[in-house]
N, C-alpha and C. Protein backbone atom coordinates (compact mmCIF):
# COMPACT_ATOMS: atom_id res chain seq x y z
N UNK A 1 -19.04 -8.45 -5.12
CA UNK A 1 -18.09 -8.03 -4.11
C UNK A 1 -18.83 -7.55 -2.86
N UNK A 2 -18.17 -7.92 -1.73
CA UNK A 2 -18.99 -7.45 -0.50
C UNK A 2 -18.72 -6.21 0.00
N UNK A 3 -19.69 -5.41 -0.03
CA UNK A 3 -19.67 -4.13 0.58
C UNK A 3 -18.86 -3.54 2.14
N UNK A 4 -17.75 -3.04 2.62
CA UNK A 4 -17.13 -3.03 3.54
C UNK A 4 -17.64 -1.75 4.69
N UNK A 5 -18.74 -2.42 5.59
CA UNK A 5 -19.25 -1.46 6.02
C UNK A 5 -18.62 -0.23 7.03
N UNK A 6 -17.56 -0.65 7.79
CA UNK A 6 -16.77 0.33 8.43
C UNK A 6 -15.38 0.81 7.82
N UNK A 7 -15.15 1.86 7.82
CA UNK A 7 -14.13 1.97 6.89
C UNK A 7 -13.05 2.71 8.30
N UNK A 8 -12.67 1.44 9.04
CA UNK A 8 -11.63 1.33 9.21
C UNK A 8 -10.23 0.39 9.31
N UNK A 9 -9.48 -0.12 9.87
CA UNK A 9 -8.53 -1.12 9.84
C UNK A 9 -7.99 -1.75 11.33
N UNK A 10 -7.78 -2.77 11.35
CA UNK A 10 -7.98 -3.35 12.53
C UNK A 10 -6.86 -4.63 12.53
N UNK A 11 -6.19 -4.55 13.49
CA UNK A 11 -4.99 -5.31 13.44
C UNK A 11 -5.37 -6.83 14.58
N UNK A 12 -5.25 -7.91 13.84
CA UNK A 12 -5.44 -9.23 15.00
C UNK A 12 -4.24 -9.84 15.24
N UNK A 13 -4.52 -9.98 16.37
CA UNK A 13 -3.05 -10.97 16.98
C UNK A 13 -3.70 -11.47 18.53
N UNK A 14 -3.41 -12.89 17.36
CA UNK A 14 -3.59 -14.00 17.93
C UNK A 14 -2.89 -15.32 17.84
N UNK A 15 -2.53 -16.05 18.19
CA UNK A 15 -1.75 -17.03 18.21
C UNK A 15 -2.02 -18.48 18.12
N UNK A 16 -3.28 -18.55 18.53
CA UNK A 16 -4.30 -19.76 17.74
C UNK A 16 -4.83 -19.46 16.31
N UNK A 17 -4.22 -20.66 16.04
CA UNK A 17 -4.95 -20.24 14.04
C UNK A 17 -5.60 -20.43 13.95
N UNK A 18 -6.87 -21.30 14.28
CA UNK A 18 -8.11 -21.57 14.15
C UNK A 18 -8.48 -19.72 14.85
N UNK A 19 -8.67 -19.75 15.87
CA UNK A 19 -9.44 -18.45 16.54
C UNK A 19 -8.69 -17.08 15.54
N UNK A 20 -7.79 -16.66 15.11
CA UNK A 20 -7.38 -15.83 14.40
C UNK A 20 -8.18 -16.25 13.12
N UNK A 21 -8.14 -17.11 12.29
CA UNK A 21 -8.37 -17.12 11.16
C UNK A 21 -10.37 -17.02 11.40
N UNK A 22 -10.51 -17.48 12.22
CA UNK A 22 -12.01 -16.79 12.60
C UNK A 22 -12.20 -15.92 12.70
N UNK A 23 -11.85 -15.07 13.71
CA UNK A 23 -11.80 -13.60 13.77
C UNK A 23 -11.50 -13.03 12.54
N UNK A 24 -10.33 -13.34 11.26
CA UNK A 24 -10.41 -13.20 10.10
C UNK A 24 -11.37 -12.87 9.22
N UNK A 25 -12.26 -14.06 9.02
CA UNK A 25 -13.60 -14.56 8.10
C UNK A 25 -14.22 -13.25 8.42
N UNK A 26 -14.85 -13.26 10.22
CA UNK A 26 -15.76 -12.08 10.37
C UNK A 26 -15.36 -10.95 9.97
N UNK A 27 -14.62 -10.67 10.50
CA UNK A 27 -14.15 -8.83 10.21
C UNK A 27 -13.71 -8.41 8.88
N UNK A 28 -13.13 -9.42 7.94
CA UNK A 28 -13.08 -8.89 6.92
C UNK A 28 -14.01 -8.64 5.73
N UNK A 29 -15.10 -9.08 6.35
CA UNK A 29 -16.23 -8.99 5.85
C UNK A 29 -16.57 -7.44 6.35
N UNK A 30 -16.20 -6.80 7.16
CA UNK A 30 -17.05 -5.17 7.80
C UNK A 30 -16.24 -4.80 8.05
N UNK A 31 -14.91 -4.66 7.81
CA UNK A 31 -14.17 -3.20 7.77
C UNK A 31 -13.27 -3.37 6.48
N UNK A 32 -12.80 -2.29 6.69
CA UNK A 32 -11.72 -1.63 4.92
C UNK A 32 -10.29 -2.49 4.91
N UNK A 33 -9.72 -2.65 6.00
CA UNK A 33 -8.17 -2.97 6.00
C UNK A 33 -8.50 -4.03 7.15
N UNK A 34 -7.61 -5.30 6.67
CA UNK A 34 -6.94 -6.10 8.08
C UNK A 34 -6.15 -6.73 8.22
N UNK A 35 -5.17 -6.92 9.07
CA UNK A 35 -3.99 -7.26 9.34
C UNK A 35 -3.89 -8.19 10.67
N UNK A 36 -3.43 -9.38 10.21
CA UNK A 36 -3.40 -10.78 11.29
C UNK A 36 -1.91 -10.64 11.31
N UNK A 37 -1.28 -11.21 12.81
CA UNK A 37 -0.43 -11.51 13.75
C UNK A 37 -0.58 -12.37 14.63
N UNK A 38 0.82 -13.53 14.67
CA UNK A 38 0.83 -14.34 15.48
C UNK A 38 1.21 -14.38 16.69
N UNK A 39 2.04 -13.07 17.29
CA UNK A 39 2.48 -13.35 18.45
C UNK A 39 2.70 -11.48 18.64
N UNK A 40 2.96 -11.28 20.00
CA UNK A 40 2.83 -9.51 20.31
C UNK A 40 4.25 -9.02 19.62
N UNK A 41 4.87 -9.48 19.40
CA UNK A 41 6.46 -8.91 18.87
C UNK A 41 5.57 -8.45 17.21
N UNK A 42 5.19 -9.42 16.56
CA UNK A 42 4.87 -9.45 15.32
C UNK A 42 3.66 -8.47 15.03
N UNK A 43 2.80 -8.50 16.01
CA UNK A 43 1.70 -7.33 15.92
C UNK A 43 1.95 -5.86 16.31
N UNK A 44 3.41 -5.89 16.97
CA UNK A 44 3.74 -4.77 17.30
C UNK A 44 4.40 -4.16 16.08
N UNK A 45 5.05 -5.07 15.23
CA UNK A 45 5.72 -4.16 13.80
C UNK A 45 4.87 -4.37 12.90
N UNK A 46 3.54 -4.95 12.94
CA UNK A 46 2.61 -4.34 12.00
C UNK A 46 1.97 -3.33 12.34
N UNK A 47 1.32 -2.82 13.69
CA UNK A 47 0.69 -1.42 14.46
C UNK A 47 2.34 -0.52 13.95
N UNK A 48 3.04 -0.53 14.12
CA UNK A 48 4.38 0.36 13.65
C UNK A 48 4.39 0.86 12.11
N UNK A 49 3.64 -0.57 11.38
CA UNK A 49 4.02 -0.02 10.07
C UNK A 49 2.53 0.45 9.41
N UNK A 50 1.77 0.21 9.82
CA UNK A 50 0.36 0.54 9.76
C UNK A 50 -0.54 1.34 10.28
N UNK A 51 -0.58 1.26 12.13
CA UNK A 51 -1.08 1.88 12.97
C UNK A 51 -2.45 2.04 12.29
N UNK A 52 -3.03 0.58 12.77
CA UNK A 52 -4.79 0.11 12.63
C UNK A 52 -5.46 1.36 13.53
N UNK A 53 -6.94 1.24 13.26
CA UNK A 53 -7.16 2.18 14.61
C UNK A 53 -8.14 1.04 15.42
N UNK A 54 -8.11 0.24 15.39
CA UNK A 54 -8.48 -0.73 16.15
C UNK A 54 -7.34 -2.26 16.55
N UNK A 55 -7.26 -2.62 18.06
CA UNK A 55 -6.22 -3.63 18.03
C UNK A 55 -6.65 -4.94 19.16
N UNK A 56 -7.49 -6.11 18.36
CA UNK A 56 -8.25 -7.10 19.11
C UNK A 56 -6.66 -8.02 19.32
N UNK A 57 -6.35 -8.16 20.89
CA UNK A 57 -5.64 -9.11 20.90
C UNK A 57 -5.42 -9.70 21.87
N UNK A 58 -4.93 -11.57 21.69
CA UNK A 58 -4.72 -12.00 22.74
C UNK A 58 -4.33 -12.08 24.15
N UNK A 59 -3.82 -12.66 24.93
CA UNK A 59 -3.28 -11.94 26.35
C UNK A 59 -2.01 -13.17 26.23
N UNK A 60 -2.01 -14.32 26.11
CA UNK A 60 -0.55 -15.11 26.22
C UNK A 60 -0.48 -15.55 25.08
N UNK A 61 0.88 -15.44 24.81
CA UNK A 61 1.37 -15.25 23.38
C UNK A 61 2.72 -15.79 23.96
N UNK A 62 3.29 -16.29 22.45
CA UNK A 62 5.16 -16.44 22.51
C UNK A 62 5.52 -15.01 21.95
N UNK A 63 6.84 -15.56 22.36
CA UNK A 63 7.74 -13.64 22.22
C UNK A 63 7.02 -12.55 22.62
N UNK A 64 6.24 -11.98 22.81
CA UNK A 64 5.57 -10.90 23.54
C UNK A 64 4.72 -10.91 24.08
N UNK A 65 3.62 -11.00 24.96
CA UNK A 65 2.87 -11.23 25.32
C UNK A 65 1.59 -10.06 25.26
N UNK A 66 0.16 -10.18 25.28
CA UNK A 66 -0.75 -9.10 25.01
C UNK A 66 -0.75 -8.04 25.68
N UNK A 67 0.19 -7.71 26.82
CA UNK A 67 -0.18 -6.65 27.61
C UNK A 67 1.40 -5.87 27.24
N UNK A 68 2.48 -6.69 27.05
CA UNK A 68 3.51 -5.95 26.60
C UNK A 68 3.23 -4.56 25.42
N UNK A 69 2.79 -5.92 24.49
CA UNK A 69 2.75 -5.77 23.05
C UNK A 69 1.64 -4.18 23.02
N UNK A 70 0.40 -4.39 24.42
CA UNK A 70 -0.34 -2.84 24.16
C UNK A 70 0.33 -2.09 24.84
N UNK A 71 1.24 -2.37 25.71
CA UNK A 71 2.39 -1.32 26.83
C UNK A 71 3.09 -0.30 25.38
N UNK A 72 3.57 -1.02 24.25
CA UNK A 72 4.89 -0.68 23.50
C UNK A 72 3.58 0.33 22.53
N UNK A 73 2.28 -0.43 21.94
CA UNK A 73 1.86 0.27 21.16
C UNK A 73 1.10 1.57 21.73
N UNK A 74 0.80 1.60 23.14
CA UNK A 74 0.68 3.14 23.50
C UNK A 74 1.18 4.29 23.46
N UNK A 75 2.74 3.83 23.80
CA UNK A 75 3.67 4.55 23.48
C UNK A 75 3.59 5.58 22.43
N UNK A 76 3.27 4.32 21.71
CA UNK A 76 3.54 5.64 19.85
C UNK A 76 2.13 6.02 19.45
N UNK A 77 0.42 5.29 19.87
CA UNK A 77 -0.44 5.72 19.57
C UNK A 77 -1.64 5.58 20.70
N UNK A 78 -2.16 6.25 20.85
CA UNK A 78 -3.55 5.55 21.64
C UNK A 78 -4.90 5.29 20.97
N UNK A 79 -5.05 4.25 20.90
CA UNK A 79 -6.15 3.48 19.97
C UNK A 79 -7.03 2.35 21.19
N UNK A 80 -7.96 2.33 20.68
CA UNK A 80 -8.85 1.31 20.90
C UNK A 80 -8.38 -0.17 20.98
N UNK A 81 -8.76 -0.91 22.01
CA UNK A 81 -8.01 -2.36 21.91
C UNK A 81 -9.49 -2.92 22.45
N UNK A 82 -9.12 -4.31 22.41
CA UNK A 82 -10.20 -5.42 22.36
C UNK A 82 -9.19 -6.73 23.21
N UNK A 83 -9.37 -6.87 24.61
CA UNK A 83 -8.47 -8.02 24.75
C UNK A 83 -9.79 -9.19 24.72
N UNK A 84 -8.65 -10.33 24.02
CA UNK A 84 -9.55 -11.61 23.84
C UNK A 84 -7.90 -12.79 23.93
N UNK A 85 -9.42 -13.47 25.48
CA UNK A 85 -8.27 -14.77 25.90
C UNK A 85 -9.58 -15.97 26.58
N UNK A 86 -8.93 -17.20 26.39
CA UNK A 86 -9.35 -18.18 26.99
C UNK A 86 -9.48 -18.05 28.41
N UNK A 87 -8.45 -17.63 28.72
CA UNK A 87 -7.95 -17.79 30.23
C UNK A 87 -8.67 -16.77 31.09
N UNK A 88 -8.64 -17.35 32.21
CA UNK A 88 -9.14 -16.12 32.95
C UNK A 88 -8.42 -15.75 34.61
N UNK A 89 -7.71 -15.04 35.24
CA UNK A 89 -7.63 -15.05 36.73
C UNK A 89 -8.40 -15.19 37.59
N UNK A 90 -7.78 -16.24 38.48
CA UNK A 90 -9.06 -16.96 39.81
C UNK A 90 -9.18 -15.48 40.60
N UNK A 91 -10.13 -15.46 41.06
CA UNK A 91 -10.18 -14.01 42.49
C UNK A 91 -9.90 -14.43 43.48
């Protein structure tokens, strides 16, 4: 069994399955708890029913989008986030 070196929990939402289920492989290898989500509506009622203390997530999403989805989860906690996107804004 593999040893879980951070012992905390960390919620992904992401909406590409390939890149989620990657992000998967790694991290569940080094922390205690993890919890995948496909879209910000859906990662928002797992941070609700869980409240990870870490939250890596996309920026465009269906039904919620990544900046909503950390707007709603501040509200109830302030935690650490990780945004991860393809995209980027021209300057």
């Amino acid at each position: 069994m593999t040893q879980k070196n951070y012992d905390i929990s960390v919620l992904i939402v992401e909406d590409d399955d390939i890149s989620r289920e990657l992000y998967a492989t790694i991290l569940n290898r080094l922390v205690k708890k993890l919890y995948l989500a496909e879209n910000g509506a859906e990662g928002l009622k797992l941070f609700k029913k869980h409240t990870p203390d870490l939250v890596f997530t996309d920026i465009a999403m269906p039904e919620m989008d990544g900046f909503e989805m950390l707007e709603n989860i501040y509200k109830i906690k302030d935690c650490k986030t990780i945004i991860i996107s393809a995209f980027s804004q021209p300057s």
